[in-house]
Protein backbone atom coordinates (compact mmCIF):
# COMPACT_ATOMS: atom_id res chain seq x y z
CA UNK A 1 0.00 0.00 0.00
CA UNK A 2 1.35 3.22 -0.60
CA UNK A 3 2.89 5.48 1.92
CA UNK A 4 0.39 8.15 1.36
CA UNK A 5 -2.49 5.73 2.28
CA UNK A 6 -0.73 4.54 5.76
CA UNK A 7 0.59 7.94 6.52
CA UNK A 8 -3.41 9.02 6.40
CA UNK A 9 -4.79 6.53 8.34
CA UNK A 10 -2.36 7.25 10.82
CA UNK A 11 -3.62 10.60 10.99
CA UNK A 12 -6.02 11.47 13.68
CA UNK A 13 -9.81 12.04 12.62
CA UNK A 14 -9.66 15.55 13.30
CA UNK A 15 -5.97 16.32 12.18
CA UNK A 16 -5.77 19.77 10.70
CA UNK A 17 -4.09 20.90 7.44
CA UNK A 18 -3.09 24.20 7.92
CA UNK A 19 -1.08 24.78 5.11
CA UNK A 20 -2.47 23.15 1.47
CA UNK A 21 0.49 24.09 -0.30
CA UNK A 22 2.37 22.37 1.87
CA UNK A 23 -0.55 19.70 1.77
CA UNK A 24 -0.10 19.09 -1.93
CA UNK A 25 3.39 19.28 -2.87
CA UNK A 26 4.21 17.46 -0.01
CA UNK A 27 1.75 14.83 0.09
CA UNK A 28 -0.94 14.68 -3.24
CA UNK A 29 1.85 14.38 -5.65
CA UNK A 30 3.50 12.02 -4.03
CA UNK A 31 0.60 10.01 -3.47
CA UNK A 32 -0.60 10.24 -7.54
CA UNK A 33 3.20 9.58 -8.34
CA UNK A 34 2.15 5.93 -6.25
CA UNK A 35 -1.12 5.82 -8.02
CA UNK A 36 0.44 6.01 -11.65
CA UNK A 37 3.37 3.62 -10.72
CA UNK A 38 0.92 0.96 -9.54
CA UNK A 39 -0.82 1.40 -12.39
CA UNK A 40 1.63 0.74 -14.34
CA UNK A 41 2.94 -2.48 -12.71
CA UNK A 42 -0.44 -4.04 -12.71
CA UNK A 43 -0.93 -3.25 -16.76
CA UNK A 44 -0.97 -6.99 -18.46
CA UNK A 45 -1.58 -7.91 -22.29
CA UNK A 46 -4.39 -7.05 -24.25
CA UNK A 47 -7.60 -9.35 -23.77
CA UNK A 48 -9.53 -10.61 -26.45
CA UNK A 49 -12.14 -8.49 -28.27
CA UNK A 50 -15.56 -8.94 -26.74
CA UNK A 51 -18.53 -9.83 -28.65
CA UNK A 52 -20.81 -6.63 -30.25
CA UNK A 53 -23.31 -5.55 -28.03
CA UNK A 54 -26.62 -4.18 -28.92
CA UNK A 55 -27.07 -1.60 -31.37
CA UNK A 56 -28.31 1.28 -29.64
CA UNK A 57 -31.43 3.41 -29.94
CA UNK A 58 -31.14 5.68 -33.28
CA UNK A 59 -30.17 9.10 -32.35
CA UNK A 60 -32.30 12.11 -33.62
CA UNK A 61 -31.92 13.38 -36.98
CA UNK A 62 -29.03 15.69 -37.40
CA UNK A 63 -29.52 19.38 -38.79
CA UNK A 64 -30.23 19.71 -42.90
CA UNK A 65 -26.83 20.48 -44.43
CA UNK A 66 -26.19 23.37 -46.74
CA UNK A 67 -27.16 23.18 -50.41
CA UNK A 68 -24.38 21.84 -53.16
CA UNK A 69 -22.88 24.31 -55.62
CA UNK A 70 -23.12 21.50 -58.29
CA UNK A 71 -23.64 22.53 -62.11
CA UNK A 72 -27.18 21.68 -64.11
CA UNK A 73 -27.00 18.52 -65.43
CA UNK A 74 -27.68 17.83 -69.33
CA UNK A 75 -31.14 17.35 -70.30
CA UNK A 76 -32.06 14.12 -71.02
CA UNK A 77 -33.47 12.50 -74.45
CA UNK A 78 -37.20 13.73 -75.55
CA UNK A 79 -39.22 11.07 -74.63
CA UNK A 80 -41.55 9.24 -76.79
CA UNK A 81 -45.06 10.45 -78.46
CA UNK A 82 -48.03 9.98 -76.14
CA UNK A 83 -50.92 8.43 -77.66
CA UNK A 84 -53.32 10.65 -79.65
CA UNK A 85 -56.26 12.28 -77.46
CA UNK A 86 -59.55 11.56 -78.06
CA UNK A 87 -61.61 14.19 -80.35
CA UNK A 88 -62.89 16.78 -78.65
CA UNK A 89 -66.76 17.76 -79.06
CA UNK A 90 -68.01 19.03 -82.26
CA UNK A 91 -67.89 23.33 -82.08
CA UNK A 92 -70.84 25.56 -82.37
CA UNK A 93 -72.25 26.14 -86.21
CA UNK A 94 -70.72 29.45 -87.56
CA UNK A 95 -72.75 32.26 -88.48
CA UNK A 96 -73.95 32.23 -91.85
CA UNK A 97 -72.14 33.08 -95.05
CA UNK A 98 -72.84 35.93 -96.99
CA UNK A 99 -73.40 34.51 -100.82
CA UNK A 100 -70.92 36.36 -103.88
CA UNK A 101 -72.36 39.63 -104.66
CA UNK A 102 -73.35 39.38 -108.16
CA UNK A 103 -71.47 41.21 -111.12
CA UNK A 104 -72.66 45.37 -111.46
CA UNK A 105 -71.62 47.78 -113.88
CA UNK A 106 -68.40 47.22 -116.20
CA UNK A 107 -67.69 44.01 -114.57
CA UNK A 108 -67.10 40.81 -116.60
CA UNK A 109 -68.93 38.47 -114.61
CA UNK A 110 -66.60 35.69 -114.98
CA UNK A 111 -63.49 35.00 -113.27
CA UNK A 112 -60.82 33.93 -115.84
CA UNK A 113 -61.60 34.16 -119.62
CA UNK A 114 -58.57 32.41 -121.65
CA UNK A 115 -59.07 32.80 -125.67
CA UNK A 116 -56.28 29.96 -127.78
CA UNK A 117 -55.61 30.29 -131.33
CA UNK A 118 -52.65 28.23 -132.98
CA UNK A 119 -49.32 29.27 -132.39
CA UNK A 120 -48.86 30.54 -135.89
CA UNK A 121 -52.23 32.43 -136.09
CA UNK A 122 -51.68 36.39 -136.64
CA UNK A 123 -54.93 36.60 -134.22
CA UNK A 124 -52.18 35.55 -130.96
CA UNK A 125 -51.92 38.96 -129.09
CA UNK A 126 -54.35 40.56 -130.13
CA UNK A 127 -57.74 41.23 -128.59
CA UNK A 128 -61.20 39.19 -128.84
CA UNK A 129 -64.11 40.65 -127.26
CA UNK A 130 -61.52 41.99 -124.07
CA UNK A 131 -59.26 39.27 -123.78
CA UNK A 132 -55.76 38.64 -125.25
CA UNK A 133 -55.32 35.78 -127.54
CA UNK A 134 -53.26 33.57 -126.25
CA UNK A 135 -51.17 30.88 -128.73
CA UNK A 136 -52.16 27.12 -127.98
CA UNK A 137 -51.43 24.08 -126.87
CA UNK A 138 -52.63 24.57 -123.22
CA UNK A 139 -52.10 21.63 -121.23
CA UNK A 140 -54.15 21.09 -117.57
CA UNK A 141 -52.06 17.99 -116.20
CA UNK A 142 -52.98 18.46 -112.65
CA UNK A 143 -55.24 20.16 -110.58
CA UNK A 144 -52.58 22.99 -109.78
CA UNK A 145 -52.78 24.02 -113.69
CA UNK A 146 -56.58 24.44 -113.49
CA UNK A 147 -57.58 28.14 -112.65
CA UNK A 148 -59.79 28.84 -109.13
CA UNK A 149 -63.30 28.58 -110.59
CA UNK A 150 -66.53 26.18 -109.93
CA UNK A 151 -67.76 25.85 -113.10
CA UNK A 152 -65.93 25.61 -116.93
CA UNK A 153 -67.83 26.81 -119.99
CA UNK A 154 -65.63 25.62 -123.34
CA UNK A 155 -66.60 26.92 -126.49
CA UNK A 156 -64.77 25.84 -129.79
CA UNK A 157 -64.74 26.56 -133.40
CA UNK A 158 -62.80 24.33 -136.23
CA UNK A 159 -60.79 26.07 -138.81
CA UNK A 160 -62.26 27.32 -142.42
CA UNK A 161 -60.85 25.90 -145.18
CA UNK A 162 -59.19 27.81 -147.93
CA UNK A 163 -60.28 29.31 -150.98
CA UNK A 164 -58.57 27.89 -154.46
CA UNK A 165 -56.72 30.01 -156.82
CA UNK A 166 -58.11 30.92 -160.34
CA UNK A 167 -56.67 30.18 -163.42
CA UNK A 168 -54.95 32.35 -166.21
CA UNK A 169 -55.47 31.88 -170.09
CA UNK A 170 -55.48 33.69 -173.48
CA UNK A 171 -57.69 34.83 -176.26
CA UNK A 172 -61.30 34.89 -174.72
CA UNK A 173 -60.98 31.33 -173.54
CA UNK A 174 -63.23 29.90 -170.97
CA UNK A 175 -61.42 30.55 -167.65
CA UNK A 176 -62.40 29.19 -164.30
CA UNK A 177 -62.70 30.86 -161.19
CA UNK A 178 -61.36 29.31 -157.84
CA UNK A 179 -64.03 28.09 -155.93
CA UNK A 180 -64.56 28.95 -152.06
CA UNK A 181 -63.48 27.35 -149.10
CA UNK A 182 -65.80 25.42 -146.22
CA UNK A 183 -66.84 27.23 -142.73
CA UNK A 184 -65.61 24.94 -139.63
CA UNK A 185 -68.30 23.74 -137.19
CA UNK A 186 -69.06 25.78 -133.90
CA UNK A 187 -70.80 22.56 -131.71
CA UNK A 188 -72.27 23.68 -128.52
CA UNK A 189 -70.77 24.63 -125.73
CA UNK A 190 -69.31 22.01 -123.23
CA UNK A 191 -70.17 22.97 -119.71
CA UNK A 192 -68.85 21.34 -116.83
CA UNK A 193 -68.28 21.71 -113.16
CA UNK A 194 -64.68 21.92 -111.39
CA UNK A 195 -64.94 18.28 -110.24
CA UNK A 196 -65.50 17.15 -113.94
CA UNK A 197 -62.99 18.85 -115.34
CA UNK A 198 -60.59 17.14 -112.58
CA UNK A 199 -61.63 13.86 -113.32
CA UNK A 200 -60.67 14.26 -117.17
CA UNK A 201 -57.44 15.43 -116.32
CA UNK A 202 -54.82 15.84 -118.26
CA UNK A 203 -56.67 18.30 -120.55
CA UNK A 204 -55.38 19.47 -123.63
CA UNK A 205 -57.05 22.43 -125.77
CA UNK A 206 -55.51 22.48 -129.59
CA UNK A 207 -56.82 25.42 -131.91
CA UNK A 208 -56.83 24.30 -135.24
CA UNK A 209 -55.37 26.44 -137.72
CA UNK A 210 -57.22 28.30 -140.94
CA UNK A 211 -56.89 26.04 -144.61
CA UNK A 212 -53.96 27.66 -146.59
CA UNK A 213 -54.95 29.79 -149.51
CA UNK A 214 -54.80 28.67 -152.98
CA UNK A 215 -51.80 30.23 -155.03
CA UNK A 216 -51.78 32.13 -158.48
CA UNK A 217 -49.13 32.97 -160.42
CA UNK A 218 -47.95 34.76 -163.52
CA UNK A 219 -48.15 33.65 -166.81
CA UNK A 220 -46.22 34.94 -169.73
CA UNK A 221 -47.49 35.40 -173.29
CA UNK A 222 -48.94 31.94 -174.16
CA UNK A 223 -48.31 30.67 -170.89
CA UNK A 224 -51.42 29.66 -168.86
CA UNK A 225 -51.81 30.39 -165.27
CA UNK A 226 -52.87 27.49 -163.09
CA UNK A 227 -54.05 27.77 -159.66
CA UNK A 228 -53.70 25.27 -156.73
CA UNK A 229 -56.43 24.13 -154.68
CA UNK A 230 -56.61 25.42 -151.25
CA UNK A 231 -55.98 23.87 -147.62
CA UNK A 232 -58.37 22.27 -145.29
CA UNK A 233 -58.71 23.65 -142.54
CA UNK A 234 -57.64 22.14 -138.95
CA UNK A 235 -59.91 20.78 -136.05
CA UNK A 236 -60.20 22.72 -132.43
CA UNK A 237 -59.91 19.31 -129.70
CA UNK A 238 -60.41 19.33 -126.33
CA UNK A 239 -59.37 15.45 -125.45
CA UNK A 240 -61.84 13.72 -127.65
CA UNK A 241 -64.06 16.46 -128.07
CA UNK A 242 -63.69 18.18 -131.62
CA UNK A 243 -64.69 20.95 -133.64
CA UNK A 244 -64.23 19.75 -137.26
CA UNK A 245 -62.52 21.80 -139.75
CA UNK A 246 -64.33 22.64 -143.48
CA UNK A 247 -62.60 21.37 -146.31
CA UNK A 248 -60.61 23.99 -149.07
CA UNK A 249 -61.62 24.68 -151.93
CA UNK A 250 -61.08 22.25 -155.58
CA UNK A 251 -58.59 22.82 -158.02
CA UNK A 252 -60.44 22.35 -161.54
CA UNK A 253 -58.92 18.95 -163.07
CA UNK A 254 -58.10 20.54 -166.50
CA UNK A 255 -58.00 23.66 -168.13
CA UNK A 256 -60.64 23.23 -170.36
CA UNK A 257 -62.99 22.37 -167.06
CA UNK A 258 -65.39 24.96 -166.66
CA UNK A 259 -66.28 24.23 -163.26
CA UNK A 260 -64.86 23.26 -159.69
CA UNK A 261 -66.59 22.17 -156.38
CA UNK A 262 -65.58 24.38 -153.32
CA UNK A 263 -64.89 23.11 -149.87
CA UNK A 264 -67.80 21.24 -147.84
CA UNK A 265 -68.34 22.73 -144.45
CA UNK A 266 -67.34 20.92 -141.17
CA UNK A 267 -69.35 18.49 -139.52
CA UNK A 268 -70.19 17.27 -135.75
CA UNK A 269 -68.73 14.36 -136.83
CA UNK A 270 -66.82 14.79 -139.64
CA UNK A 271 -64.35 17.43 -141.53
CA UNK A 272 -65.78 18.56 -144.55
CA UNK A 273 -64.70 17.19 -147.75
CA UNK A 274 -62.41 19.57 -150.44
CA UNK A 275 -58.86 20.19 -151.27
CA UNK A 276 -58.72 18.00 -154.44
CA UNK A 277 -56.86 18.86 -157.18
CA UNK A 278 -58.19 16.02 -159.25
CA UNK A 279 -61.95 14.69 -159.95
CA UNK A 280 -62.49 18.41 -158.80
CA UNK A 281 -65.99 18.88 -160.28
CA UNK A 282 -67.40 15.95 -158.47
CA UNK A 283 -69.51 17.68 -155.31
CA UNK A 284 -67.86 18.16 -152.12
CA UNK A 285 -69.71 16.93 -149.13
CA UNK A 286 -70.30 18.23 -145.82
CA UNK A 287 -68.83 16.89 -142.65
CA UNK A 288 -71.28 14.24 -141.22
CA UNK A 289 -74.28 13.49 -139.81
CA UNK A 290 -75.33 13.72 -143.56
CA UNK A 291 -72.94 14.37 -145.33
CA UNK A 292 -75.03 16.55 -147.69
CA UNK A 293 -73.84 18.10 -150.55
CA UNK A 294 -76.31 20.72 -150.74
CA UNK A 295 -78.16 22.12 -147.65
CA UNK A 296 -77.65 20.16 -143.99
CA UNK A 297 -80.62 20.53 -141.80
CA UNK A 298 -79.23 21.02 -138.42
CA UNK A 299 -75.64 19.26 -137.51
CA UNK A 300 -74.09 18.36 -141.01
CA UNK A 301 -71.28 20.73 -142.43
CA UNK A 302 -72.94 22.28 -145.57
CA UNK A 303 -71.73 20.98 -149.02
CA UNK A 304 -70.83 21.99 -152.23
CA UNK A 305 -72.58 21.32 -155.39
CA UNK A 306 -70.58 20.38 -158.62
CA UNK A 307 -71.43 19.20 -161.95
CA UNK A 308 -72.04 20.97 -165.50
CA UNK A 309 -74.98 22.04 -166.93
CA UNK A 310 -77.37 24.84 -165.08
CA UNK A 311 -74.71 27.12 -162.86
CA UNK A 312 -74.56 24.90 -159.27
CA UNK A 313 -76.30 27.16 -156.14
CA UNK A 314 -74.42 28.24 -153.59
CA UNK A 315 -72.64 26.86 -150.72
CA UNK A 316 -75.03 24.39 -148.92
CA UNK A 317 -76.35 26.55 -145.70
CA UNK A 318 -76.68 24.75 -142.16
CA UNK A 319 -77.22 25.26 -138.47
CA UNK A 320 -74.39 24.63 -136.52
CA UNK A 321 -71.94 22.74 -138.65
CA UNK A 322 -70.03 25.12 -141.48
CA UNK A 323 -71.05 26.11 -144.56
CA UNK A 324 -70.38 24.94 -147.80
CA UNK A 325 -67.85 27.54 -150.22
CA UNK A 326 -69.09 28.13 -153.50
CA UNK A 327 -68.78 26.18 -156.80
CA UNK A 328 -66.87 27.94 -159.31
CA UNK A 329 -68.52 27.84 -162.47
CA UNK A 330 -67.76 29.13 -165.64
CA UNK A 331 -71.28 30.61 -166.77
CA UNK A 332 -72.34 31.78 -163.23
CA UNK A 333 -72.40 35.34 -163.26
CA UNK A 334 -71.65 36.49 -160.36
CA UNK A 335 -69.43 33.59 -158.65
CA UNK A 336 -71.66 31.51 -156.59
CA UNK A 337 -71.66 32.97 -153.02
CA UNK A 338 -70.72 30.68 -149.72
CA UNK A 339 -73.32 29.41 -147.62
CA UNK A 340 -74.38 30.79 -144.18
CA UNK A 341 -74.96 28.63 -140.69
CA UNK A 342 -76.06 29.79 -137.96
CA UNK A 343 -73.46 28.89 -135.59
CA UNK A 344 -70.93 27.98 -137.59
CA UNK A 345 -68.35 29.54 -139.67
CA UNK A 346 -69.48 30.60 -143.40
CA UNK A 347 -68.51 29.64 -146.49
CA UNK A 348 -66.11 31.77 -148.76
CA UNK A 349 -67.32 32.60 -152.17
CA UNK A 350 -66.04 31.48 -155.66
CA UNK A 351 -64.32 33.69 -157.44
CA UNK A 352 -65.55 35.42 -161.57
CA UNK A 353 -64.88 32.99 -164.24
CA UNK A 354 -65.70 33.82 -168.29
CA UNK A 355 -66.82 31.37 -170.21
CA UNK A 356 -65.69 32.38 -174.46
CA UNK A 357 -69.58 32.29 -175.38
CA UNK A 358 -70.39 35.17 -173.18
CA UNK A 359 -66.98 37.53 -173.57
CA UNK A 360 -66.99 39.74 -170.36
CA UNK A 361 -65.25 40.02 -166.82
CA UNK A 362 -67.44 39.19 -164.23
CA UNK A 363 -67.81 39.61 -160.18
CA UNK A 364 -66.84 37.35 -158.00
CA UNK A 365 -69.36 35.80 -154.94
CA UNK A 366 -70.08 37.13 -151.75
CA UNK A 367 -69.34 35.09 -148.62
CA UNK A 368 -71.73 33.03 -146.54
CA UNK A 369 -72.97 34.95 -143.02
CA UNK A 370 -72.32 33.22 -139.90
CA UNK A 371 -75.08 33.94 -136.88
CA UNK A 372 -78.53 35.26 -136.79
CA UNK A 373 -80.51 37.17 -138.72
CA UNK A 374 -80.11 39.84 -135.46
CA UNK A 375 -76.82 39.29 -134.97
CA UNK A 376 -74.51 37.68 -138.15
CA UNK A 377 -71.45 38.31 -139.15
CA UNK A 378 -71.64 39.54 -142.53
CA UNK A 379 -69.66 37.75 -145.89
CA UNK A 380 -67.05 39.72 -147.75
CA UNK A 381 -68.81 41.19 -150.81
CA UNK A 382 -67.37 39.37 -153.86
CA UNK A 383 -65.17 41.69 -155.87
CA UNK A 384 -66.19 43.60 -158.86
CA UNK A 385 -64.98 42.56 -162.53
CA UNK A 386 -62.95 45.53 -164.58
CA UNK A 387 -61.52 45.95 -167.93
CA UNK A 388 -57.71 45.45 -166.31
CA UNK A 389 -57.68 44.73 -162.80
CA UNK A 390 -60.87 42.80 -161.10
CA UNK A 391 -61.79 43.84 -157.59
CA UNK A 392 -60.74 41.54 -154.69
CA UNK A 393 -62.94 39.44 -152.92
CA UNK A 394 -63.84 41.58 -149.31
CA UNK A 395 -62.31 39.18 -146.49
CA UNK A 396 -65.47 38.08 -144.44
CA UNK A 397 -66.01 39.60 -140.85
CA UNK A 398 -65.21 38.41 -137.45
CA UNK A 399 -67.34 37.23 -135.27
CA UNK A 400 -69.85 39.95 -133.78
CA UNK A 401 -69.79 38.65 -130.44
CA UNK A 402 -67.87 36.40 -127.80
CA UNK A 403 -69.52 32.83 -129.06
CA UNK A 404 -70.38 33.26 -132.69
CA UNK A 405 -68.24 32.58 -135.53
CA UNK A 406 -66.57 34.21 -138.66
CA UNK A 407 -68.18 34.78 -141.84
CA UNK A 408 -66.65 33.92 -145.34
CA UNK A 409 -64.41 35.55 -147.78
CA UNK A 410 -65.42 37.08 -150.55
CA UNK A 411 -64.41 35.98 -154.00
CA UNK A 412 -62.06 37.99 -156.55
CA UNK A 413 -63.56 39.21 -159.35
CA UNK A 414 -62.56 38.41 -163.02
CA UNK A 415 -59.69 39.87 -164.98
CA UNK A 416 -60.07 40.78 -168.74
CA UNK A 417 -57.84 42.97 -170.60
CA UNK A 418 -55.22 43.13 -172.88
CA UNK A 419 -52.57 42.55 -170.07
CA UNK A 420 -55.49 41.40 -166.55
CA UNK A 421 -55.29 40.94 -163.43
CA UNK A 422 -57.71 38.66 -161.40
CA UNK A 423 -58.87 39.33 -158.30
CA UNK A 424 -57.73 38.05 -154.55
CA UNK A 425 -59.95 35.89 -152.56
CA UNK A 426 -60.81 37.56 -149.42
CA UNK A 427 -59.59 35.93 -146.13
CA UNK A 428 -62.08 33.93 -143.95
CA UNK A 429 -62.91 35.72 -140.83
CA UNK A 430 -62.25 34.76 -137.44
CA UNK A 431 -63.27 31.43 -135.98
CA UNK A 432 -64.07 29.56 -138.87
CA UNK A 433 -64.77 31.35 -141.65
CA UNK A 434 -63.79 29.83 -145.32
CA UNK A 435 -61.68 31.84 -147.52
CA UNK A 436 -62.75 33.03 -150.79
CA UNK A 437 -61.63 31.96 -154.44
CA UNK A 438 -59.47 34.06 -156.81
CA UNK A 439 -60.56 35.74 -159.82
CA UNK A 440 -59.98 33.92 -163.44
CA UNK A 441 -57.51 36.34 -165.57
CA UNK A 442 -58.20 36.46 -169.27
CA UNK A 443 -55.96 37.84 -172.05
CA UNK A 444 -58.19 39.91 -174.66
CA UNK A 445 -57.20 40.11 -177.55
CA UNK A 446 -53.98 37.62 -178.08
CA UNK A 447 -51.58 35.96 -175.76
CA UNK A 448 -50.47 38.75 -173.41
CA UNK A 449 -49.10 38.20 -169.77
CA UNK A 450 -51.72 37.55 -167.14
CA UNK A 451 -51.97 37.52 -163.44
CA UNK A 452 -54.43 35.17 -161.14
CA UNK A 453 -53.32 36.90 -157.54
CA UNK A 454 -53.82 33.64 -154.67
CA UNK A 455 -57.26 32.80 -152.82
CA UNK A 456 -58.04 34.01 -149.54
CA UNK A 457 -57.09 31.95 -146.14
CA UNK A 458 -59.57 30.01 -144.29
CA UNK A 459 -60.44 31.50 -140.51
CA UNK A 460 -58.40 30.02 -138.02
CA UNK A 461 -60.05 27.78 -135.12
CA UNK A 462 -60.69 29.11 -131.91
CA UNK A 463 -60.76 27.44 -127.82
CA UNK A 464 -62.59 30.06 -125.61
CA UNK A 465 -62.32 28.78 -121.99
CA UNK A 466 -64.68 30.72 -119.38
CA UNK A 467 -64.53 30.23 -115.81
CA UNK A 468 -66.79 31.40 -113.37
């Protein structure tokens, strides 16, 4: 036992310590300087780890800890498409539309007016009834080419055909004339509504072009003059829909032929016949139904009457297909006139002839009328004869309003002088019209040079498209 222990039990109870100081350095250190060196001599090894107790209650939550300066992460992939709502309820009825104020005044009353000719036509540029013509093809492949409109008027005309030259000859011979050319058919209008016109698409609208005109010539002292026939004219289409052209007039098949058959007017279903340069007295029908070659009641193009004999009448007449040109004959007096339709484009008339019984120039035919009796567009007068120089043939007039066709040219009158000149054929007028025949040019007295001037054009075809 440590001194410090004995020394205080040896102490009396009530022993006083005076003096602490003295108490503590004298006594308390030694006595911890005991404790700490029996502490240290009863230190053995290291026991053996003792088993884990029992985890202990869990202590209350510590304090929230400040807030991370961390950077925004990167935004993750878009995720995918939700399913598709369901359809909301139907919305309230809107107020009632006002409808389209109708046309007043100056205004057209249509939406888009497009007018075609053929691309070699002199009528492209220039203006029918307000609107520029415009050179065709047109083509409508899909519904982006077809102009905003609900409903589609198409009106189309066929081409006239040409008038034939005249012929040029000596000494007070019979001379013939070249005959007139045929109108081209006007059918009726095709009307249709946007929807139709989409279903028939592709669309494309072809103008035919006017017959060619016969050509003349010069012929030196004892050298007859002979004239060629003229051209047929060329069909308007629309896809299958078509607007037949009339036929040109005949060349005469010798030059001791005192007659030739003009061009036969177009058809609904047919051109009309002409063109020939041989068999060219035989008649010249009219396009079919009827194929007449006289007067068609209603649809047929009219024809052209040939033959000898009694002079032939004039262009065959009809209602909506062309009309026949007239026959040049040698003993008609004036040249037969074209016949006149009512829709349709008129016949050009035949040109003077002489025949050597009856010395004399003579005037050539008018041309046929195309339209009403209120509202026609007139023929070109036939020319007059004279003692040098005959008169041309007047051309025949354009149509008078937006939907009717041209009338014919007039025919050239006769030449007879010492040195003559026949005539020109006046020029078809525009849609349709035939062209009128040259004048004959006869030599009297002797074998002096003569001059048969050409025939007159057919009237070029026409495609008027109206959209309202």
């Amino acid at each position: 036992m440590p001194n410090f222990l004995r020394r205080l039990r040896s102490l009396p109870v009530k022993k006083t310590i005076d003096d602490i100081e003295c108490f503590i350095n004298r006594e308390l250190l030694q006595f911890l300087n005991e404790v700490r060196g029996a502490l240290e001599e009863g230190v053995g090894a290291t026991g053996a780890t003792g088993a884990t107790g029992p985890t202990g209650p869990t202590g209350p939550t510590g304090a929230t800890g400040a807030t991370g300066a961390g950077t925004t992460g990167a935004t993750g992939p878009t995720g995918a498409t939700g399913a598709t709502g369901a359809t909301g309820p139907t919305g309230a009825t809107g107020a009632t539309g006002s409808p389209t104020p109708p046309a007043t005044g100056t205004a057209s009353g249509f939406l888009t007016r497009i007018v075609l000719a053929h691309a070699s036509s002199a009528k492209v540029g220039t203006s029918y009834f307000g609107t520029t013509v415009t050179a065709g093809p047109l083509t409508w492949t899909t519904s982006a080419d077809v102009p905003d409109g609900d409903d589609f008027e198409f009106e189309y005309v066929g081409g006239g055909g040409g008038g034939a030259a005249g012929y040029g000859r000596q000494s007070n011979q019979t001379t013939i004339a070249g005959p007139g050319g045929g109108g081209g058919a006007h059918p009726p209008p095709l009307r249709f509504t946007r929807k139709e016109v989409l279903a028939q698409l592709p669309l494309v609208f072809t103008p035919g072009l006017g017959g060619t005109a016969g050509v003349g010539g010069t012929g030196g002292s004892g050298v007859d003059v002979i004239g060629t026939a003229g051209g047929n004219g060329g069909n308007s289409t629309i896809n299958g829909f078509i607007a037949y052209s009339g036929g040109g007039g005949n060349a005469k098949a010798s030059l001791n032929t005192a007659h030739a058959a003009g061009g036969g007017g177009g058809g609904m279903g047919s051109a009309g016949e002409g063109g020939l340069t041989t068999n060219s007295s035989n008649p010249n029908s009219g396009g079919e139904p009827g194929a007449a070659t006289g007067n068609s009641t209603g649809f047929g193009g009219g024809g052209s009457i040939g033959g000898t004999g009694t002079p032939p009448a004039a262009g065959g007449n009809t209602a909506v297909g062309g009309a026949g040109g007239g026959t040049a004959h040698a003993t008609a007096n004036p040249g037969c006139a074209g016949g006149a339709s009512w829709r349709g484009g008129g016949g050009g008339g035949a040109g003077g002839s002489m025949i050597a019984t009856t010395a004399g120039f003579r005037a050539g035919g008018a041309g046929g009328s195309s339209g009403t009796t209120a509202i026609s567009s007139s023929g070109g007068g036939g020319g007059a004869g004279g003692a040098t120089q005959g008169a041309n043939g007047s051309n025949g007039s354009d149509a008078l309003a937006y939907g009717l066709a041209g009338a014919g040219g007039g025919g050239g009158a006769c030449g007879y002088s010492g040195t003559p000149t026949g005539g020109a054929g006046g020029n078809g007028g525009f849609p349709g019209g035939g062209g009128g025949g040259s004048g004959a040019s006869v030599v009297n007295p002797g074998a002096g040079t003569k001059v048969v001037q050409n025939a007159g054009t057919g009237g070029d075809g026409m495609i008027g498209i109206t959209i309202r």
